[in-house]
N, C-alpha and C. Protein backbone atom coordinates (compact mmCIF):
# COMPACT_ATOMS: atom_id res chain seq x y z
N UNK A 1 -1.73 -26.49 33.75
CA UNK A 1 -1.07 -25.43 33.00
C UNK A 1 -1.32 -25.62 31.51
N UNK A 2 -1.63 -24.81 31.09
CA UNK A 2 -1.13 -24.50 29.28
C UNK A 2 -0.45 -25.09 28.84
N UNK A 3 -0.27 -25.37 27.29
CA UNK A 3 0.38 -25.72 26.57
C UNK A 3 1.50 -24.82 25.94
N UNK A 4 2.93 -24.88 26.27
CA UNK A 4 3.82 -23.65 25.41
C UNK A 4 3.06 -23.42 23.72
N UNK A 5 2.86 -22.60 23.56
CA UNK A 5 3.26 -21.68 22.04
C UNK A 5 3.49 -22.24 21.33
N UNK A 6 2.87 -23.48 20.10
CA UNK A 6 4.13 -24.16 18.86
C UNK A 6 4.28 -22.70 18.04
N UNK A 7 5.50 -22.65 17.45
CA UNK A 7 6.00 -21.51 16.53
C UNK A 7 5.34 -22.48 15.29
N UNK A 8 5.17 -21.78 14.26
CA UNK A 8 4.40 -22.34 12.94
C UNK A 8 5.71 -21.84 12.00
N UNK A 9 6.25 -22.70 11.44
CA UNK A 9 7.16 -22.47 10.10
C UNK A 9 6.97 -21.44 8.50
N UNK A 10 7.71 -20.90 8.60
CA UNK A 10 7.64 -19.60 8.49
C UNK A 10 6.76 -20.49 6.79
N UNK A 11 7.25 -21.46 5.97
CA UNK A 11 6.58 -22.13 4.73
C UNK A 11 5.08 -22.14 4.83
N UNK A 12 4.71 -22.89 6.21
CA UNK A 12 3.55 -22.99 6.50
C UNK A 12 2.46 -21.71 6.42
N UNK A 13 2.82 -20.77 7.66
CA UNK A 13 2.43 -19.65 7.58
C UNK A 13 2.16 -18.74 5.67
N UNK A 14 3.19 -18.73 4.99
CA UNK A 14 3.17 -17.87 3.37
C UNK A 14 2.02 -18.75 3.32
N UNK A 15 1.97 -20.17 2.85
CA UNK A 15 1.10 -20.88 2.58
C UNK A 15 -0.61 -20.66 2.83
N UNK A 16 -0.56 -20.43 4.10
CA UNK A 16 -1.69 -19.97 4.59
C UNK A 16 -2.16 -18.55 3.80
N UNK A 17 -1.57 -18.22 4.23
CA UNK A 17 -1.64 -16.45 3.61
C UNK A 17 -1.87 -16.77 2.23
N UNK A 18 -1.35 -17.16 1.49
CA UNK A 18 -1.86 -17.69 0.18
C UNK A 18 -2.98 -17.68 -0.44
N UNK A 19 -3.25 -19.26 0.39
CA UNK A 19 -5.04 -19.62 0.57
C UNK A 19 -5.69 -18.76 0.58
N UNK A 20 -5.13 -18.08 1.76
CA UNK A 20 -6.76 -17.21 2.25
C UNK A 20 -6.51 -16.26 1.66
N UNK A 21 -5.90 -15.76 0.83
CA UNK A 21 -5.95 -14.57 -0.56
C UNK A 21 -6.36 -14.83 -1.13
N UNK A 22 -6.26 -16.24 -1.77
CA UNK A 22 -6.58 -16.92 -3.00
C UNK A 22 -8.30 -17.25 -2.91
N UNK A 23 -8.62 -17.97 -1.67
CA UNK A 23 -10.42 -18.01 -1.35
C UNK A 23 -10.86 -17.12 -1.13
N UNK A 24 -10.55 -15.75 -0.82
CA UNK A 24 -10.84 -14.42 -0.91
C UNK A 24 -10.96 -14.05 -2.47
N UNK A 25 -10.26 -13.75 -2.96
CA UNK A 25 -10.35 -13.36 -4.35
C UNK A 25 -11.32 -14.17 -5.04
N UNK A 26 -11.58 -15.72 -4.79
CA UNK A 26 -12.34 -16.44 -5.64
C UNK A 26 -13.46 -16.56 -4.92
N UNK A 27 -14.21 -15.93 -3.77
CA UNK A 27 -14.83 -16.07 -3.44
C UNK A 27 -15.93 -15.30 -3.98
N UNK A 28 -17.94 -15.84 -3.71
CA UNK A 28 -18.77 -14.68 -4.17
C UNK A 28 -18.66 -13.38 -3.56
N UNK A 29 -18.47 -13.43 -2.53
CA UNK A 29 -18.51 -12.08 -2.13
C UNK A 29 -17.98 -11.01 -2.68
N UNK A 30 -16.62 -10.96 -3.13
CA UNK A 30 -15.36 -10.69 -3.56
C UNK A 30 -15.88 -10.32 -4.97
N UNK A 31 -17.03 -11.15 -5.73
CA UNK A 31 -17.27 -10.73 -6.91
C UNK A 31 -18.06 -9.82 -7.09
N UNK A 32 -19.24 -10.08 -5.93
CA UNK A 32 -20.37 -8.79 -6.09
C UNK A 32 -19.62 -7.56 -5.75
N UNK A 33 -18.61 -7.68 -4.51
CA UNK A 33 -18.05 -6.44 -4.39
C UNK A 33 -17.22 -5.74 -5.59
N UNK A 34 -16.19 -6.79 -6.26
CA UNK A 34 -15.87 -6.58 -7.35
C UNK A 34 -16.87 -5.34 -8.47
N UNK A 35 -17.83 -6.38 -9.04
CA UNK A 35 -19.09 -5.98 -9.64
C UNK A 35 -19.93 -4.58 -8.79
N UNK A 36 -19.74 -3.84 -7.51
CA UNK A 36 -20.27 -2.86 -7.41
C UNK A 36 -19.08 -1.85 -7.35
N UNK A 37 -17.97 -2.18 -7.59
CA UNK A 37 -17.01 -1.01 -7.75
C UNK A 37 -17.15 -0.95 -8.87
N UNK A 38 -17.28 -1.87 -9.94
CA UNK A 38 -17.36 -1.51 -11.27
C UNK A 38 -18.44 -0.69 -11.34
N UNK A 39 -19.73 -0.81 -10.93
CA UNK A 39 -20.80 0.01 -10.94
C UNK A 39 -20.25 1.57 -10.33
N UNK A 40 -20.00 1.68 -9.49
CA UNK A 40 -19.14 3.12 -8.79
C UNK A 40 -18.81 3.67 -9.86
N UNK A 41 -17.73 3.37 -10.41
CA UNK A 41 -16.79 3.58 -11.26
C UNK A 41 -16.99 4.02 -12.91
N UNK A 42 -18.63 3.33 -13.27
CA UNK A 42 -19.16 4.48 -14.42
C UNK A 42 -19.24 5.97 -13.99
N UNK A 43 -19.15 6.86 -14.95
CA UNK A 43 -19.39 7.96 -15.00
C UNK A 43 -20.68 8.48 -14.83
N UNK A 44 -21.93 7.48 -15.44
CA UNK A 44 -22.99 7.86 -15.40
C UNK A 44 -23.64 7.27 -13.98
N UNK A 45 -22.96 6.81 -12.90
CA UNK A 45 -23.75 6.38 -11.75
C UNK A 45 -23.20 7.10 -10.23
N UNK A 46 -22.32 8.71 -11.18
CA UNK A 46 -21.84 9.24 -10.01
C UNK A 46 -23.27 9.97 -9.24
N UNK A 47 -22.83 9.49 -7.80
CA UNK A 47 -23.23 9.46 -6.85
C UNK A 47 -22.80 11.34 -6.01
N UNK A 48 -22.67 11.59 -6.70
CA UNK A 48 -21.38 12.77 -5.48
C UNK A 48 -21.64 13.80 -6.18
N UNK A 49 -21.82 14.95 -6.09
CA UNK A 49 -21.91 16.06 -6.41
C UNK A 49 -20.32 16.55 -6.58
N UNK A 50 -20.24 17.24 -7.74
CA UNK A 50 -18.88 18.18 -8.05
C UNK A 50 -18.42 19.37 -6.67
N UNK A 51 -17.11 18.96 -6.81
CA UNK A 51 -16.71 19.33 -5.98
C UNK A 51 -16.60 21.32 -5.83
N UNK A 52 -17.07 21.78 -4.82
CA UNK A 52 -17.24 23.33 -5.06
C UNK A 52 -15.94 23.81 -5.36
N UNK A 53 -15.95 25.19 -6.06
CA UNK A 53 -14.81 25.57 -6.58
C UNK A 53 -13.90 25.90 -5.67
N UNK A 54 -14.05 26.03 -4.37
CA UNK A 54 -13.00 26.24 -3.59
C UNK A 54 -12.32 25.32 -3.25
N UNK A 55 -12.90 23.92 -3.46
CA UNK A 55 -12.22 22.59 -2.73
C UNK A 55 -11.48 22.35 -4.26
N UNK A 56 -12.13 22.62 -5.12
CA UNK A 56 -11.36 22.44 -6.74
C UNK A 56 -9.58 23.27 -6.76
N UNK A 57 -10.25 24.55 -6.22
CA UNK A 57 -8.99 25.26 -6.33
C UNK A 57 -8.08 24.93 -5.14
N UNK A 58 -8.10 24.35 -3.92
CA UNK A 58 -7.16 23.36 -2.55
C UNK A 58 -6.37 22.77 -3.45
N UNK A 59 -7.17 21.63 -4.46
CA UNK A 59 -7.04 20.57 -4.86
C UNK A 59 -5.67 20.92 -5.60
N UNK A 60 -6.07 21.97 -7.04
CA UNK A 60 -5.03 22.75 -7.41
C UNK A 60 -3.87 23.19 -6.99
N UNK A 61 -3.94 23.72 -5.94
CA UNK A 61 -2.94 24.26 -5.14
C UNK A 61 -1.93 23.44 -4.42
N UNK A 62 -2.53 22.21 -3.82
CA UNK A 62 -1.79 21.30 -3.22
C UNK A 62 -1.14 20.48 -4.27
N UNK A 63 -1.26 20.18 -5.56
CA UNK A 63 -0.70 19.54 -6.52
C UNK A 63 0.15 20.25 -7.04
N UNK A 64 0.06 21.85 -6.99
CA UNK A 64 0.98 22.36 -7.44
C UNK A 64 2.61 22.59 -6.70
N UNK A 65 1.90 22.08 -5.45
CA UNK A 65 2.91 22.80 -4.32
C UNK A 65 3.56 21.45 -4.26
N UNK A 66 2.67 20.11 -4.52
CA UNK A 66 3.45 19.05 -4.16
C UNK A 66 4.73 18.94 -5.44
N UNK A 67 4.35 19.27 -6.76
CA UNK A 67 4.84 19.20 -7.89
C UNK A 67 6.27 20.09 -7.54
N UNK A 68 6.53 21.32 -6.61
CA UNK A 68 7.52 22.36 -6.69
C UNK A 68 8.33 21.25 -5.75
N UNK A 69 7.69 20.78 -4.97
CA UNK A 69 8.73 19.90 -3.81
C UNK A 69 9.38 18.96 -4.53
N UNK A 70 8.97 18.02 -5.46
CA UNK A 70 9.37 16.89 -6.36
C UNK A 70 10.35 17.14 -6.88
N UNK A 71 10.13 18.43 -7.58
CA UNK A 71 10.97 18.92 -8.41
C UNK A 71 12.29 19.36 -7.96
N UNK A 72 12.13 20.15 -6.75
CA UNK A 72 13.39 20.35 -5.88
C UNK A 72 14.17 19.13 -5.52
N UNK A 73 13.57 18.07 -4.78
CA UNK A 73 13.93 16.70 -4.51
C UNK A 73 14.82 15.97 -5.60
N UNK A 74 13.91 16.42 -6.39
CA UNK A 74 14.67 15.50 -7.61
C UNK A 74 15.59 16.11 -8.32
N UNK A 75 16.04 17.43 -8.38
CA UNK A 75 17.00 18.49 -8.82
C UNK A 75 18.04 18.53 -8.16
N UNK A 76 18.08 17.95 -6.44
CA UNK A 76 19.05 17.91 -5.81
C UNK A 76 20.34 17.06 -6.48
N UNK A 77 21.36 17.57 -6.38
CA UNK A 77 22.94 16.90 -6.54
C UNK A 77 23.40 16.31 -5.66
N UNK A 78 23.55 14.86 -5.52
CA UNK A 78 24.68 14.85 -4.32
C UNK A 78 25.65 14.71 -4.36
N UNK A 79 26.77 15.36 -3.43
CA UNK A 79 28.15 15.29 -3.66
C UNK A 79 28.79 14.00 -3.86
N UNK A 80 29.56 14.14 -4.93
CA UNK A 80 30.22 12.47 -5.56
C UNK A 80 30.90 11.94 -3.96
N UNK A 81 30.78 11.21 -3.55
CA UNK A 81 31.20 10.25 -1.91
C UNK A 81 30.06 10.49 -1.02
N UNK A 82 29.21 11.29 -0.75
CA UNK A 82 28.34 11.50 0.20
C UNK A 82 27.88 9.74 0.37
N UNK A 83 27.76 10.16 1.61
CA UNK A 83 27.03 8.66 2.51
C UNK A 83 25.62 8.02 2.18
N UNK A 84 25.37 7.07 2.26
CA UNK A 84 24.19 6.38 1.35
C UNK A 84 23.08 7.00 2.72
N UNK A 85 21.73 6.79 1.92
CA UNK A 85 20.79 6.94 2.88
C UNK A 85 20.33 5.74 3.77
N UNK A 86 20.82 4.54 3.86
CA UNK A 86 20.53 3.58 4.40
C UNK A 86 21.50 2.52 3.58
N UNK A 87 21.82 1.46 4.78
CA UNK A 87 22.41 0.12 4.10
C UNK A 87 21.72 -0.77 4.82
N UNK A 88 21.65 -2.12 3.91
CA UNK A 88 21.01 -3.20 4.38
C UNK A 88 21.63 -3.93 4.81
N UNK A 89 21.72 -4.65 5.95
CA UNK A 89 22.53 -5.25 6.86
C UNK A 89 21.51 -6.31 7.67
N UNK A 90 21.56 -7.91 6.53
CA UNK A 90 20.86 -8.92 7.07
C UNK A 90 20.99 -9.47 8.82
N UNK A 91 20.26 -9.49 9.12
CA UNK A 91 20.48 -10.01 10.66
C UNK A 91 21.07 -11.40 10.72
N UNK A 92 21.42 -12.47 11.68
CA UNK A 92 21.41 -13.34 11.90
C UNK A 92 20.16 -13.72 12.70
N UNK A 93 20.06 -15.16 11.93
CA UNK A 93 19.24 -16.15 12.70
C UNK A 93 19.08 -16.35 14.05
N UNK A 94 18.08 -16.33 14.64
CA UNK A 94 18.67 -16.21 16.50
C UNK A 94 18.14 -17.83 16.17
N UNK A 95 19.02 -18.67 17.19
CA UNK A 95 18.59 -19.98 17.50
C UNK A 95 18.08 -19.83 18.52
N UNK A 96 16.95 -20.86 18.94
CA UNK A 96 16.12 -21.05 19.73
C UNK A 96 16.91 -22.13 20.94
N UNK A 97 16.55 -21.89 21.85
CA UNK A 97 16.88 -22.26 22.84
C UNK A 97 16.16 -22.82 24.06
């Protein structure tokens, strides 16, 4: 038979995750990729043709429409006592057994 499952401590685990962000980011790869988004990202190495005026004017339209929703959202009042939209309510620890 197998060996049960060791659980890895939750310190251990961040730790890890860490690292391997940290040798990611410092890694070469990470730089050339770095270094070709910067290349993307001039103006003079666009790649893409302008967008036709109909997808220009979507574009328009959906920003405008998102902008009327915001605005409503955020204009709303709520009645002084109304109920919260969520409460945070820590769990307990389950012990292992």
């Amino acid at each position: 038979m197998s060996q049960p499952a060791r659980r890895m401590k939750r310190r251990r685990f961040v730790t890890l995750v860490a690292m391997s962000g940290a040798a990611i980011l410092t890694s070469p790869l990470s730089r050339a990729a770095a270094a070709t988004a910067r290349t993307r990202s001039r103006p003079d190495a666009g790649r893409r043709p302008a967008p036709s005026p109909a997808i220009q004017k979507e574009i328009a339209n959906q920003e405008k429409t998102l902008a009327d929703q915001l605005k409503v959202i955020r204009g709303y009042e709520l009645p002084p006592g109304s109920p919260m939209a969520f409460v945070f309510a820590p769990l307990r620890k389950r012990r292992q057994s």
